[in-house]
N, C-alpha and C. Protein backbone atom coordinates (compact mmCIF):
# COMPACT_ATOMS: atom_id res chain seq x y z
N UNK A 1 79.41 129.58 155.42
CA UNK A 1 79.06 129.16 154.07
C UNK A 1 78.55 127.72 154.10
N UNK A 2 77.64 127.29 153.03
CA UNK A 2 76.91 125.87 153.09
C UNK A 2 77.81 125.13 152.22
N UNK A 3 77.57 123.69 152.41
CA UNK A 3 78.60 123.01 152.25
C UNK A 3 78.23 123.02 150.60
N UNK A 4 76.72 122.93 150.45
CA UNK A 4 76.36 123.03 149.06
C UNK A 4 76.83 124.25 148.14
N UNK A 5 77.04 125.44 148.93
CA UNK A 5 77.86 126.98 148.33
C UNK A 5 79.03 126.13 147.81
N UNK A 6 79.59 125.30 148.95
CA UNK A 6 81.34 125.01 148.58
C UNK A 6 81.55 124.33 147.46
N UNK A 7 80.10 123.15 147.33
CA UNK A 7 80.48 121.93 146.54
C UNK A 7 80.36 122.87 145.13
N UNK A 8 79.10 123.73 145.23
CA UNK A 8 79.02 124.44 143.75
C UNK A 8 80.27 125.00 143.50
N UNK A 9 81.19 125.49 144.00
CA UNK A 9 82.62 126.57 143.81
C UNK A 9 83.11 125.36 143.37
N UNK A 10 83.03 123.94 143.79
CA UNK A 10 84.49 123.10 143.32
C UNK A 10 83.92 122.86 142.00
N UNK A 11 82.45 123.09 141.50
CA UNK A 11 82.24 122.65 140.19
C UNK A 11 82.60 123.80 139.52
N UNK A 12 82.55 124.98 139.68
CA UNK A 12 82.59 126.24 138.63
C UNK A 12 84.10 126.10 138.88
N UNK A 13 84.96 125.52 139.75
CA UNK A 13 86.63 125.70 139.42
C UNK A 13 86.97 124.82 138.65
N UNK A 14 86.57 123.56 138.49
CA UNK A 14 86.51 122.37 137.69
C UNK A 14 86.08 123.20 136.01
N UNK A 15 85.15 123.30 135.90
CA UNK A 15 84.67 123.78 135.00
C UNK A 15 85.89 124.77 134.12
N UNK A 16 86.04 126.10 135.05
CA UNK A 16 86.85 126.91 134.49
C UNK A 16 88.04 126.31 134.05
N UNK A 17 88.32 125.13 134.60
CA UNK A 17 89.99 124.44 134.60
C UNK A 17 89.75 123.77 133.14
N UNK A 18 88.62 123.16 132.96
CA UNK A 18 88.50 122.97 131.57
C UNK A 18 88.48 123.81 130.75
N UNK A 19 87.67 124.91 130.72
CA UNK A 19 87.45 125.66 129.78
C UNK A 19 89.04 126.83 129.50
N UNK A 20 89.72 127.05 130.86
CA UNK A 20 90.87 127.81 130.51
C UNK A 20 91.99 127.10 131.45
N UNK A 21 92.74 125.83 130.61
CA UNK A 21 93.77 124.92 130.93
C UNK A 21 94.79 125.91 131.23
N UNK A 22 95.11 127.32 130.60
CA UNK A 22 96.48 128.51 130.38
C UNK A 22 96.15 128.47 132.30
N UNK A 23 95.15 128.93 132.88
CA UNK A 23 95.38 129.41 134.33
C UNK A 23 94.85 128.61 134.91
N UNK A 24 95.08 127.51 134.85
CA UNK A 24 94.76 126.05 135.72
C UNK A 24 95.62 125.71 136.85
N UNK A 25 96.83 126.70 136.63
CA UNK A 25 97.74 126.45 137.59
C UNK A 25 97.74 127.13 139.08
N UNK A 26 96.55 128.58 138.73
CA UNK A 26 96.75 129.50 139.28
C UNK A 26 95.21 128.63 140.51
N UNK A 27 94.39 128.48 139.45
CA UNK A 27 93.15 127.84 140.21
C UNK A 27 93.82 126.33 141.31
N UNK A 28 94.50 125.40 141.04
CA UNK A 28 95.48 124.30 142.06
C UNK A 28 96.29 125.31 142.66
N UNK A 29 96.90 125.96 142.39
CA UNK A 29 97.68 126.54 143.53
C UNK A 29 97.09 127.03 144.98
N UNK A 30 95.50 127.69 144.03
CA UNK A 30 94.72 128.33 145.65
C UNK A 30 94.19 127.24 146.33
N UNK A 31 93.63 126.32 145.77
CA UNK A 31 93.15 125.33 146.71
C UNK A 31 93.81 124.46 146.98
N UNK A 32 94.74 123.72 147.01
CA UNK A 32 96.00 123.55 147.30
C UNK A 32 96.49 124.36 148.90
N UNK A 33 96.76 125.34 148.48
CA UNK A 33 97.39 126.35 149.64
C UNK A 33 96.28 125.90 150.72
N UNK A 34 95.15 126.34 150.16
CA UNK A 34 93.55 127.03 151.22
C UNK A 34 93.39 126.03 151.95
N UNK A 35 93.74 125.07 151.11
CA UNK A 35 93.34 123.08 152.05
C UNK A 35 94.27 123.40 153.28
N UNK A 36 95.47 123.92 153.47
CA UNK A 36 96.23 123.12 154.00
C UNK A 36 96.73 124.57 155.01
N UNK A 37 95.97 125.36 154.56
CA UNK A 37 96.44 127.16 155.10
C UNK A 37 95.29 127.47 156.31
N UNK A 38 96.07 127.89 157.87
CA UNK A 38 95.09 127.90 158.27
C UNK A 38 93.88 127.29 158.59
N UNK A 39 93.84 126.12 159.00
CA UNK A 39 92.74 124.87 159.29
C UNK A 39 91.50 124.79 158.30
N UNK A 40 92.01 125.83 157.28
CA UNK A 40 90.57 125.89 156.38
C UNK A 40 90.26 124.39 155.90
N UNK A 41 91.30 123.79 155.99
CA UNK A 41 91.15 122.16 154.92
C UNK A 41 90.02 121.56 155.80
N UNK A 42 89.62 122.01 157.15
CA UNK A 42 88.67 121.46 157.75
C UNK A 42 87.30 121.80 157.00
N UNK A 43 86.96 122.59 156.20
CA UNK A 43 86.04 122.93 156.12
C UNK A 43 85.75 122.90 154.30
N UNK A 44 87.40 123.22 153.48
CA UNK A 44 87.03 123.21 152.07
C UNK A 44 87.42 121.37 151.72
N UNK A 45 86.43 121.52 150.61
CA UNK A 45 86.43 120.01 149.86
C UNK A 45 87.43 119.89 148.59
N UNK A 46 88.65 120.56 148.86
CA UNK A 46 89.73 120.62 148.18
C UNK A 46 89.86 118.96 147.40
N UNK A 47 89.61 118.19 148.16
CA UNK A 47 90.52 116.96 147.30
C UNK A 47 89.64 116.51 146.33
N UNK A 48 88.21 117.24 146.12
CA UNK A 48 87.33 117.04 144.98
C UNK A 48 88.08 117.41 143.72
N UNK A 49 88.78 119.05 144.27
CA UNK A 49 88.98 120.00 142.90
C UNK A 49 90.46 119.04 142.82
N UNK A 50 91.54 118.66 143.64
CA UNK A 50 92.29 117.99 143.32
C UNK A 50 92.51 117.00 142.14
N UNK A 51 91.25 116.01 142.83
CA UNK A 51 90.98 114.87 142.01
C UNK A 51 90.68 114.65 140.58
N UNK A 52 89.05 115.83 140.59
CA UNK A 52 88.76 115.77 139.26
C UNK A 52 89.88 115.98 137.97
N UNK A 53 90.74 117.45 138.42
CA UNK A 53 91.58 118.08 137.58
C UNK A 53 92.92 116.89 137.46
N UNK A 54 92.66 116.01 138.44
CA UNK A 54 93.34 114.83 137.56
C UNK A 54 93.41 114.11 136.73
N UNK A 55 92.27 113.73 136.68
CA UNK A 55 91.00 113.12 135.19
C UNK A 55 91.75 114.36 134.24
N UNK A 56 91.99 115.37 134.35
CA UNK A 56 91.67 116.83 133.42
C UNK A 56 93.64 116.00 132.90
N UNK A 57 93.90 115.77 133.41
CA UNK A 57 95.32 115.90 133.35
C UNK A 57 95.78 114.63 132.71
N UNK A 58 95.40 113.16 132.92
CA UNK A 58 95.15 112.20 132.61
C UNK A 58 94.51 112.09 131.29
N UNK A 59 93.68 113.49 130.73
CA UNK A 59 93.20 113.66 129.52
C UNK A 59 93.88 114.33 128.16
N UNK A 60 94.79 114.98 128.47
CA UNK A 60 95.87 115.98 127.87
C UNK A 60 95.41 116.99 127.87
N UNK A 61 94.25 117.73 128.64
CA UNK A 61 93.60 119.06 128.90
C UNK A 61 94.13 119.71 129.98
N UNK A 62 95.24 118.91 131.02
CA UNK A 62 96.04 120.00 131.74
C UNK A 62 97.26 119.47 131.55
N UNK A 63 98.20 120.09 131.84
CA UNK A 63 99.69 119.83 131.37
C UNK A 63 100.38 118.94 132.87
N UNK A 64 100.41 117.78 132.90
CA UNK A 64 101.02 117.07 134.08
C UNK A 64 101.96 117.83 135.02
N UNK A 65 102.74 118.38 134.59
CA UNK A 65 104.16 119.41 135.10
C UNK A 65 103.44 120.33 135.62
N UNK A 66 102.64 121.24 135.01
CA UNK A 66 101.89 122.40 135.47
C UNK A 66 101.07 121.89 136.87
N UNK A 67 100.79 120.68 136.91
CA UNK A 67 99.60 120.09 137.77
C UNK A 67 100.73 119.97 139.29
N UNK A 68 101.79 119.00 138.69
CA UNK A 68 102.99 118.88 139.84
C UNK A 68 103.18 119.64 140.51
N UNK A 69 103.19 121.07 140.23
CA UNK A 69 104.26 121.87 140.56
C UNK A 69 103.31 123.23 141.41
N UNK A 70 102.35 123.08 140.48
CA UNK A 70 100.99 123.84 141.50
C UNK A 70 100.49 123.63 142.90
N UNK A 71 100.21 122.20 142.59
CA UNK A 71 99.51 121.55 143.72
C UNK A 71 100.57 121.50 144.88
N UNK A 72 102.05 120.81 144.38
CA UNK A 72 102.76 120.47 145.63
C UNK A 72 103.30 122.14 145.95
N UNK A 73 103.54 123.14 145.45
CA UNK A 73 103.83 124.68 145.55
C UNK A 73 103.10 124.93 146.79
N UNK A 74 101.35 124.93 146.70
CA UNK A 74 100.53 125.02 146.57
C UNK A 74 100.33 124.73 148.49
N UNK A 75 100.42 123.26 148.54
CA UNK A 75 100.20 122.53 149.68
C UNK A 75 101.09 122.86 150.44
N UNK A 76 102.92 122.66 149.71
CA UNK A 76 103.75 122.95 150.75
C UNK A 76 104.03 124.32 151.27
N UNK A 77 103.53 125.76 150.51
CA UNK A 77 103.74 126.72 151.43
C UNK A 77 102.33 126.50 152.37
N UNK A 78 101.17 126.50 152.02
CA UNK A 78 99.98 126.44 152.86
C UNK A 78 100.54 125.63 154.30
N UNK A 79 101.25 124.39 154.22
CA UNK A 79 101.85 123.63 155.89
C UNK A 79 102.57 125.21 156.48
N UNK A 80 103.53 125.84 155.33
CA UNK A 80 104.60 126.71 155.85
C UNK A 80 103.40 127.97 156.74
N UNK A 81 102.93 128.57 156.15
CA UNK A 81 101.91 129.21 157.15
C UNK A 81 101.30 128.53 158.15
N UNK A 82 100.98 127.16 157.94
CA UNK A 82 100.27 126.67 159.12
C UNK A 82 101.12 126.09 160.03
N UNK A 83 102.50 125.84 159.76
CA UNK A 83 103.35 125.68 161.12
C UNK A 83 103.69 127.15 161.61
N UNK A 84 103.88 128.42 161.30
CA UNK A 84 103.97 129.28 161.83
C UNK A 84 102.29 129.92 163.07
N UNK A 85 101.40 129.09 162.16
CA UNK A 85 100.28 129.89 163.05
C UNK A 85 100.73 128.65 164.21
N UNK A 86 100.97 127.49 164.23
CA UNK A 86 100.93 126.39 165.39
C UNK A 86 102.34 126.85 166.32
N UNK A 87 102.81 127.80 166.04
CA UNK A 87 104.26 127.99 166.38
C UNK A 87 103.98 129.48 167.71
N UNK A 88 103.47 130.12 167.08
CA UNK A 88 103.08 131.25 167.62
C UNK A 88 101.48 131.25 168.40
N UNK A 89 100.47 130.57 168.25
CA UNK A 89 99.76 130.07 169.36
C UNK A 89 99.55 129.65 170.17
N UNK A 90 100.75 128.03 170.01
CA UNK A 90 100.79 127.58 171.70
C UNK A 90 99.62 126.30 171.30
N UNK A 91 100.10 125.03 172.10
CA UNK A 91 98.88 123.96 171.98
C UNK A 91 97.39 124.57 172.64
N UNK A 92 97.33 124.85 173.92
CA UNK A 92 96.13 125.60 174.24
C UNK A 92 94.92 126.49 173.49
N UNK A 93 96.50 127.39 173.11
CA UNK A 93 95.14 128.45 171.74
C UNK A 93 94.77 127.28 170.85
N UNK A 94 95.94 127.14 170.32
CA UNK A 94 95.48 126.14 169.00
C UNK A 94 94.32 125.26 169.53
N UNK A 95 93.89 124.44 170.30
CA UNK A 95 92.57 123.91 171.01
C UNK A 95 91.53 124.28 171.02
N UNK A 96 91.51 125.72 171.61
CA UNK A 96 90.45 126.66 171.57
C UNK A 96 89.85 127.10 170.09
N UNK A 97 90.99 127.30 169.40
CA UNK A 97 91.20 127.46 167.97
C UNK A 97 90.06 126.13 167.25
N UNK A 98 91.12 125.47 167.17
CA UNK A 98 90.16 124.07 166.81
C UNK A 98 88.59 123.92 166.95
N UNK A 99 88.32 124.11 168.00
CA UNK A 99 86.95 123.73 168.51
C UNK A 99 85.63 124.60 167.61
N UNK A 100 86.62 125.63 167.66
CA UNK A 100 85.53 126.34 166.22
C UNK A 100 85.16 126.06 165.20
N UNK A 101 86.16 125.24 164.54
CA UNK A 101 86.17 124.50 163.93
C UNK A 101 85.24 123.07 163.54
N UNK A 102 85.02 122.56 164.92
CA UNK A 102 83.92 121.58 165.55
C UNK A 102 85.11 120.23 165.07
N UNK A 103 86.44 120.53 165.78
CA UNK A 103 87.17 119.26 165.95
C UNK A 103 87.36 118.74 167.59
N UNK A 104 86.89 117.31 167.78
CA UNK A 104 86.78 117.41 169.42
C UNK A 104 88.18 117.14 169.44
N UNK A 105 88.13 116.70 171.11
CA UNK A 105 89.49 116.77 171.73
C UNK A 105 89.89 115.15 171.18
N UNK A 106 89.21 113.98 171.03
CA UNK A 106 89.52 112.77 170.18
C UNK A 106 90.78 112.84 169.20
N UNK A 107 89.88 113.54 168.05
CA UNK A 107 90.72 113.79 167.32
C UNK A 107 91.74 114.79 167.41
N UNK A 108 91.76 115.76 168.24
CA UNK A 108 93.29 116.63 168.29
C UNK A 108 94.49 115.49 168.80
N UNK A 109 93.87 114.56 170.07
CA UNK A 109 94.92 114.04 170.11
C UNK A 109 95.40 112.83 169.52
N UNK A 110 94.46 112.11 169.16
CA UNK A 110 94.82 111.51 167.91
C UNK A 110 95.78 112.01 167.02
N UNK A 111 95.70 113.66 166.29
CA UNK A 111 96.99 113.82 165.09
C UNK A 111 97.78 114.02 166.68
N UNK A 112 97.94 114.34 167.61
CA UNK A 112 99.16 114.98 168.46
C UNK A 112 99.39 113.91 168.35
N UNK A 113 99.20 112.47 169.09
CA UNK A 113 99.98 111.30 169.35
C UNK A 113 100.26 110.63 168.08
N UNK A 114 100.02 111.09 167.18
CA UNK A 114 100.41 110.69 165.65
C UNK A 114 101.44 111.52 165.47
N UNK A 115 101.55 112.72 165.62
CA UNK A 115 103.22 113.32 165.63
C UNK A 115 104.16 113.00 166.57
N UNK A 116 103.73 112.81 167.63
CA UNK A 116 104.74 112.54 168.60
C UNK A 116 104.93 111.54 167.79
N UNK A 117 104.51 109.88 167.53
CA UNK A 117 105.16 108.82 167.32
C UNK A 117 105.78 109.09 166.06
N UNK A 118 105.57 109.89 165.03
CA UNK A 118 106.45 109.76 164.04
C UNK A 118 107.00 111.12 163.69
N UNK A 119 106.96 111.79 164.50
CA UNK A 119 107.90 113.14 164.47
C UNK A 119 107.33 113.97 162.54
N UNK A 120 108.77 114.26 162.21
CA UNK A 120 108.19 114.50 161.09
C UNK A 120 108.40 114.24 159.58
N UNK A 121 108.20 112.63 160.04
CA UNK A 121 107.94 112.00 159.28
C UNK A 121 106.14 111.68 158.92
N UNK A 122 105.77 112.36 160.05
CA UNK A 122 104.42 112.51 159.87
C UNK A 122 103.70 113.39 158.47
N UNK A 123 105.01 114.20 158.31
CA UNK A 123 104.50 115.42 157.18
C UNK A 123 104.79 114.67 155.74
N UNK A 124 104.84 113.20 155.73
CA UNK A 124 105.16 112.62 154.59
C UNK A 124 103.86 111.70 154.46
N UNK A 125 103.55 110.61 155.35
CA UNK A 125 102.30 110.01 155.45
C UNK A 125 101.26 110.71 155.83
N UNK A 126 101.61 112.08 156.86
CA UNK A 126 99.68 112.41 156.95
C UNK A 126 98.91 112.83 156.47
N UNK A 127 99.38 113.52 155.01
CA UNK A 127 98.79 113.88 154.34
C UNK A 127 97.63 113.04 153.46
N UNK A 128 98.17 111.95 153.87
CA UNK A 128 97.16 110.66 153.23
C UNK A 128 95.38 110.49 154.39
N UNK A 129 95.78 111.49 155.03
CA UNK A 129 94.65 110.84 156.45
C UNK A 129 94.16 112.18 156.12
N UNK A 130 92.49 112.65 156.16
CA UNK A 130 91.65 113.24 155.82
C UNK A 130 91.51 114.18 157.05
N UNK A 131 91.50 113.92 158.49
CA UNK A 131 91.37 114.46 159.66
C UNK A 131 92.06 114.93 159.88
N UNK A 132 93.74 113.78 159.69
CA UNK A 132 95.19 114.43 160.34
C UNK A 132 95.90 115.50 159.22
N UNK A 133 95.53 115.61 158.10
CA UNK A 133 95.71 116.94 157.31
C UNK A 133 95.99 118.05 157.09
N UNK A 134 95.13 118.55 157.69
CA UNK A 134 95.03 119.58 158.07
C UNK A 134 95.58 120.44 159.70
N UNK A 135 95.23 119.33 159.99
CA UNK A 135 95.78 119.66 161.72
C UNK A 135 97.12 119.47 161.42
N UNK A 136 97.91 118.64 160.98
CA UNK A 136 99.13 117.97 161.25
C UNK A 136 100.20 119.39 161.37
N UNK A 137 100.32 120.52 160.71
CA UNK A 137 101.55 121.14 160.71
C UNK A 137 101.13 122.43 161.56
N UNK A 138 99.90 122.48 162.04
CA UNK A 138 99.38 123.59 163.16
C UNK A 138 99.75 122.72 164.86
N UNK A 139 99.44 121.52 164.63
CA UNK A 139 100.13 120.65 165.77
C UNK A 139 101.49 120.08 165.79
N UNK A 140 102.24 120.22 164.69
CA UNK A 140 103.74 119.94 164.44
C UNK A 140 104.57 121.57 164.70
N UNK A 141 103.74 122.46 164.43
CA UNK A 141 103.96 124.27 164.76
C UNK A 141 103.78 123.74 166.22
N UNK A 142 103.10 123.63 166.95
CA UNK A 142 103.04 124.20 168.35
C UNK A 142 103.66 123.32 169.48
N UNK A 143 104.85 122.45 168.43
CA UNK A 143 106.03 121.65 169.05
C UNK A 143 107.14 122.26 168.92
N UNK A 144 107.17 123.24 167.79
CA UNK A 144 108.29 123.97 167.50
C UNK A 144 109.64 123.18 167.52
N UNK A 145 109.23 122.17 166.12
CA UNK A 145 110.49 121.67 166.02
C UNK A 145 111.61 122.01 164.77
N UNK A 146 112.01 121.85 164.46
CA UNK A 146 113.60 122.79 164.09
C UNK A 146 112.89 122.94 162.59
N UNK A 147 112.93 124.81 162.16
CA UNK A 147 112.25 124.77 161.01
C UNK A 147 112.68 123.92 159.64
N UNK A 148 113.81 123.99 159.45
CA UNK A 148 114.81 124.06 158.73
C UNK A 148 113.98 122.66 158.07
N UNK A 149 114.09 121.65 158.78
CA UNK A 149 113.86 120.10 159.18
C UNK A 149 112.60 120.03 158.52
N UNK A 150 111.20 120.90 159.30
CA UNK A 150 110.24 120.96 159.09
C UNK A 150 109.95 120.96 157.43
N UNK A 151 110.67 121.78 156.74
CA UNK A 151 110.58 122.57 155.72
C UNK A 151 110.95 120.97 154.69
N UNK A 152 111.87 120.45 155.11
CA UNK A 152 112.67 119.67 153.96
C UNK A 152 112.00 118.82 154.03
N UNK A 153 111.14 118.19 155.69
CA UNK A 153 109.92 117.03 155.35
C UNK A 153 108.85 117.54 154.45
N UNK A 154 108.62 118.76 154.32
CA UNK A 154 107.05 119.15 154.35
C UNK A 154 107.26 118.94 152.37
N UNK A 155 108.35 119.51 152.19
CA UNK A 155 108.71 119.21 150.54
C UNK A 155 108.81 118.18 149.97
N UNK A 156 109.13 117.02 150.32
CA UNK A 156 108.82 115.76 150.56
C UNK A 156 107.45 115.09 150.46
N UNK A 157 106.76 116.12 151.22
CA UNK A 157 105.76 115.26 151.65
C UNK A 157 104.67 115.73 150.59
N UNK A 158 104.88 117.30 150.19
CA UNK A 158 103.87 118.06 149.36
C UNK A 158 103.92 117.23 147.97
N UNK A 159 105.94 116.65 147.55
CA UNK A 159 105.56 116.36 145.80
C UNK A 159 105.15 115.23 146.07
N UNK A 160 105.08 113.96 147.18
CA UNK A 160 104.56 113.16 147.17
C UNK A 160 103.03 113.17 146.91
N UNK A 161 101.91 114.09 147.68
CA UNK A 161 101.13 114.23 147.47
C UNK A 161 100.29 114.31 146.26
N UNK A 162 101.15 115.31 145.72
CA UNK A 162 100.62 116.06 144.40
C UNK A 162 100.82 115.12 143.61
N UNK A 163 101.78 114.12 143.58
CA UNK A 163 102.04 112.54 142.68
C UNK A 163 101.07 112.48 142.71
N UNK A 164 100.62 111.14 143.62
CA UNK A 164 99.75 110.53 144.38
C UNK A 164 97.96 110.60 143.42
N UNK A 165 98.28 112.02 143.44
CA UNK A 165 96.62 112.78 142.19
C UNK A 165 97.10 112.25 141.15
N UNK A 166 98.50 112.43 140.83
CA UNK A 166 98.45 112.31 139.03
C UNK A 166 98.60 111.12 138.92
N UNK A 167 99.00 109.92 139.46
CA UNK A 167 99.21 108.65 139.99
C UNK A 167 97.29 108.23 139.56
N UNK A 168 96.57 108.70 140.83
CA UNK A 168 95.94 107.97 140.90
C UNK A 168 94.51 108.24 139.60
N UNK A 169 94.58 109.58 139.69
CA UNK A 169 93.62 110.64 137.90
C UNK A 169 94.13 109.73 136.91
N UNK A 170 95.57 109.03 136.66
CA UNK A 170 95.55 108.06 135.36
C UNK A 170 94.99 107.16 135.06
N UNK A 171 95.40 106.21 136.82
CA UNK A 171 94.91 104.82 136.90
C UNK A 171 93.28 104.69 136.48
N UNK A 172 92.33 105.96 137.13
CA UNK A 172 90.58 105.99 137.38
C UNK A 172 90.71 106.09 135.78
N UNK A 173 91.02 107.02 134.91
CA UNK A 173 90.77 107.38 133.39
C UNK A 173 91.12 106.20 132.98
N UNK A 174 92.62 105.83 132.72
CA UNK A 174 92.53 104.68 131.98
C UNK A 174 91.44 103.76 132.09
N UNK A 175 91.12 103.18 133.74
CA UNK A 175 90.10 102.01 133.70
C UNK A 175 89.11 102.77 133.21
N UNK A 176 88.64 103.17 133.47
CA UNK A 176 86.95 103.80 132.51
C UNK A 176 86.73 104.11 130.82
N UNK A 177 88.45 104.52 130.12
CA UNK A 177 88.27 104.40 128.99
C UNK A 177 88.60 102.73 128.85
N UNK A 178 88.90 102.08 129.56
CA UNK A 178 89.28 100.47 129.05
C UNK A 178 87.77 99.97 128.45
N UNK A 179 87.14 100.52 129.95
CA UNK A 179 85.59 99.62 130.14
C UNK A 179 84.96 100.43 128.76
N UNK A 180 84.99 101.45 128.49
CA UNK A 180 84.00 102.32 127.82
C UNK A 180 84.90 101.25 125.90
N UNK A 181 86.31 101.08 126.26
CA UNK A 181 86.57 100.54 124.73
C UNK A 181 86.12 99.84 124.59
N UNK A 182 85.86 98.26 125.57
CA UNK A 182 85.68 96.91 125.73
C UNK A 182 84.47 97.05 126.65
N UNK A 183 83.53 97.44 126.20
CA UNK A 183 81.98 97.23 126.78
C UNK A 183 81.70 96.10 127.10
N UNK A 184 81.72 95.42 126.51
CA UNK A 184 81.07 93.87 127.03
C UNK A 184 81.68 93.83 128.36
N UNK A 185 83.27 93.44 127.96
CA UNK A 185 84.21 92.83 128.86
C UNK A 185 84.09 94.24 130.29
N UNK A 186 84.07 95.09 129.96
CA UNK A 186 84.04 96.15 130.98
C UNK A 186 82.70 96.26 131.80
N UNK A 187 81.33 95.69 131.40
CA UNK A 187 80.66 95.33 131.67
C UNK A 187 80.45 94.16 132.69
N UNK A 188 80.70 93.40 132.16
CA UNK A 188 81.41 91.59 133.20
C UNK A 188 82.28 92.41 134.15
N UNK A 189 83.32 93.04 134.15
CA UNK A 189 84.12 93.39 135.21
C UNK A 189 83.99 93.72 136.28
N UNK A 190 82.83 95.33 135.91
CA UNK A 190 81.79 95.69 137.06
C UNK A 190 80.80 94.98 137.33
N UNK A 191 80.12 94.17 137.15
CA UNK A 191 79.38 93.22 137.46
C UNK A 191 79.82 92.05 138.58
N UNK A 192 81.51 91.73 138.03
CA UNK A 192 81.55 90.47 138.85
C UNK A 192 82.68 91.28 140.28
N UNK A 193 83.29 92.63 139.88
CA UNK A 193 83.29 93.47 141.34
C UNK A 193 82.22 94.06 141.83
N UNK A 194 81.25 94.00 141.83
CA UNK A 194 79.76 94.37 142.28
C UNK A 194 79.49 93.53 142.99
N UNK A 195 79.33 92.28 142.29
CA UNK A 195 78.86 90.92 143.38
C UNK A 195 79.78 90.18 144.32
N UNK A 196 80.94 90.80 144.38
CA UNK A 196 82.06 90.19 145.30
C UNK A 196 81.69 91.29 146.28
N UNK A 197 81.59 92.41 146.22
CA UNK A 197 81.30 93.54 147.08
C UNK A 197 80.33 93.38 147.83
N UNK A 198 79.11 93.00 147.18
CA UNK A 198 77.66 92.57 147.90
C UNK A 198 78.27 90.91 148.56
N UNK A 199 78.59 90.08 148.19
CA UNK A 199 78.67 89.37 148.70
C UNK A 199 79.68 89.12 149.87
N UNK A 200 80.55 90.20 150.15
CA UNK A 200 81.18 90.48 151.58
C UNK A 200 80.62 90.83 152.40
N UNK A 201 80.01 92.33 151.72
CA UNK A 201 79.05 92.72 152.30
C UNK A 201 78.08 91.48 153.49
N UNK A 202 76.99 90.66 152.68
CA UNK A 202 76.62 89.75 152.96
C UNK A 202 76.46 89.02 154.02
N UNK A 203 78.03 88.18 153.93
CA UNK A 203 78.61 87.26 154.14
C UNK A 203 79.90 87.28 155.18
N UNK A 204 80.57 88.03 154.95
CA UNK A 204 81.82 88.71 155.18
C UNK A 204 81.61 88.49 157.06
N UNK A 205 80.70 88.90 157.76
CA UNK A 205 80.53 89.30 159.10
C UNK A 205 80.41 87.92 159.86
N UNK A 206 79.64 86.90 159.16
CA UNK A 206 79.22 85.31 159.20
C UNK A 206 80.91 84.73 159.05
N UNK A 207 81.40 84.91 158.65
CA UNK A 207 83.09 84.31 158.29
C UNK A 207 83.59 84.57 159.09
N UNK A 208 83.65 85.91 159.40
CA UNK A 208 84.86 86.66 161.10
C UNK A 208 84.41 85.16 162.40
N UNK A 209 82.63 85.25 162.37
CA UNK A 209 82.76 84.44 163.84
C UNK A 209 82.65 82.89 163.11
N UNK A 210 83.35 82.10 162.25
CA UNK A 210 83.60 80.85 162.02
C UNK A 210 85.10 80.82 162.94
């Protein structure tokens, strides 16, 4: 499938999430899962449909609780299948696996030596890393470390996540209705973070070798 097929699906799920808020839960739950089920997160642009439907939520057009409880549902059984496929493959398959994928060997061991050093506590921060994501509980599976354990980080790590959207869908809405109340002043704002940006940009590289 083209990435442009995918990006159109995250707009018609977006869309539908507006138009029918009642099964908004059902639409985060699949992509949610799909991100994180089966290495698909390599390939779907899940944290689009994440994101937007945060804005949606941040608006009073999805129900915050409904959003919580989907998404982290959602994410944390999707790890639970994907430590069983990393469990029952073996690092090798899983490699071979990967590569289909078009993940080199860089990055596999990159998330591996990212689990080894933080065990699984990894299933709490890696979800923040775009690469290590998805890999993290297919390469935390094919360590086969104590499920039980696995399970109570991965829950942890899923409502953190699913925060994290509703956390951050407030902060983006609020600032944009601030700027959109206070035009002028919202105006000057982006303007004078525009020119600090260009002017690192700039400048920024000339400073390192002073």
């Amino acid at each position: 499938m083209e990435f442009s097929s995918l990006y159109s699906f995250v707009d018609k799920s977006i869309l539908f999430i507006k138009e029918h808020p009642n099964f908004s839960c059902l639409v985060l739950f699949l992509w949610s899962f799909l991100e994180t089920a089966f290495l698909l997160g390599l390939i779907l642009p899940a944290e689009k449909v994440l994101l937007l439907s945060s804005f949606l939520v941040a608006k009073g057009i999805v129900s915050p609780v409904s959003y919580l409880i989907c998404v982290s549902t959602g994410t944390f059984l999707g790890y639970e299948f994907s430590y069983f496929l990393g469990y029952f493959l073996g690092e090798e398959a899983l490699r071979k696996l990967t590569n289909k994928f078009n993940v080199n060997e860089d990055d596999f061991e990159r998330v591996k030596s990212f689990v080894n050093t933080k065990g699984e506590l990894s299933l709490i921060f890696g979800r923040f890393f775009p690469i290590v994501r998805p890999l993290l509980p297919v390469v935390l599976g094919a360590f086969k470390p104590n499920y039980f354990v696995f399970s109570v980080f991965n829950g942890i790590g899923a409502l953190l996540w699913a925060t994290s959207y509703l956390i951050f869908g407030n902060l983006i809405e609020e600032f944009f209705s601030n700027i959109i109340r206070h035009k002028f002043l919202g105006i000057l704002t982006v303007i004078a973070l525009l020119s600090v940006y260009f002017f690192w940009r700039r400048y920024g590289k000339d400073k390192k070798d002073l």
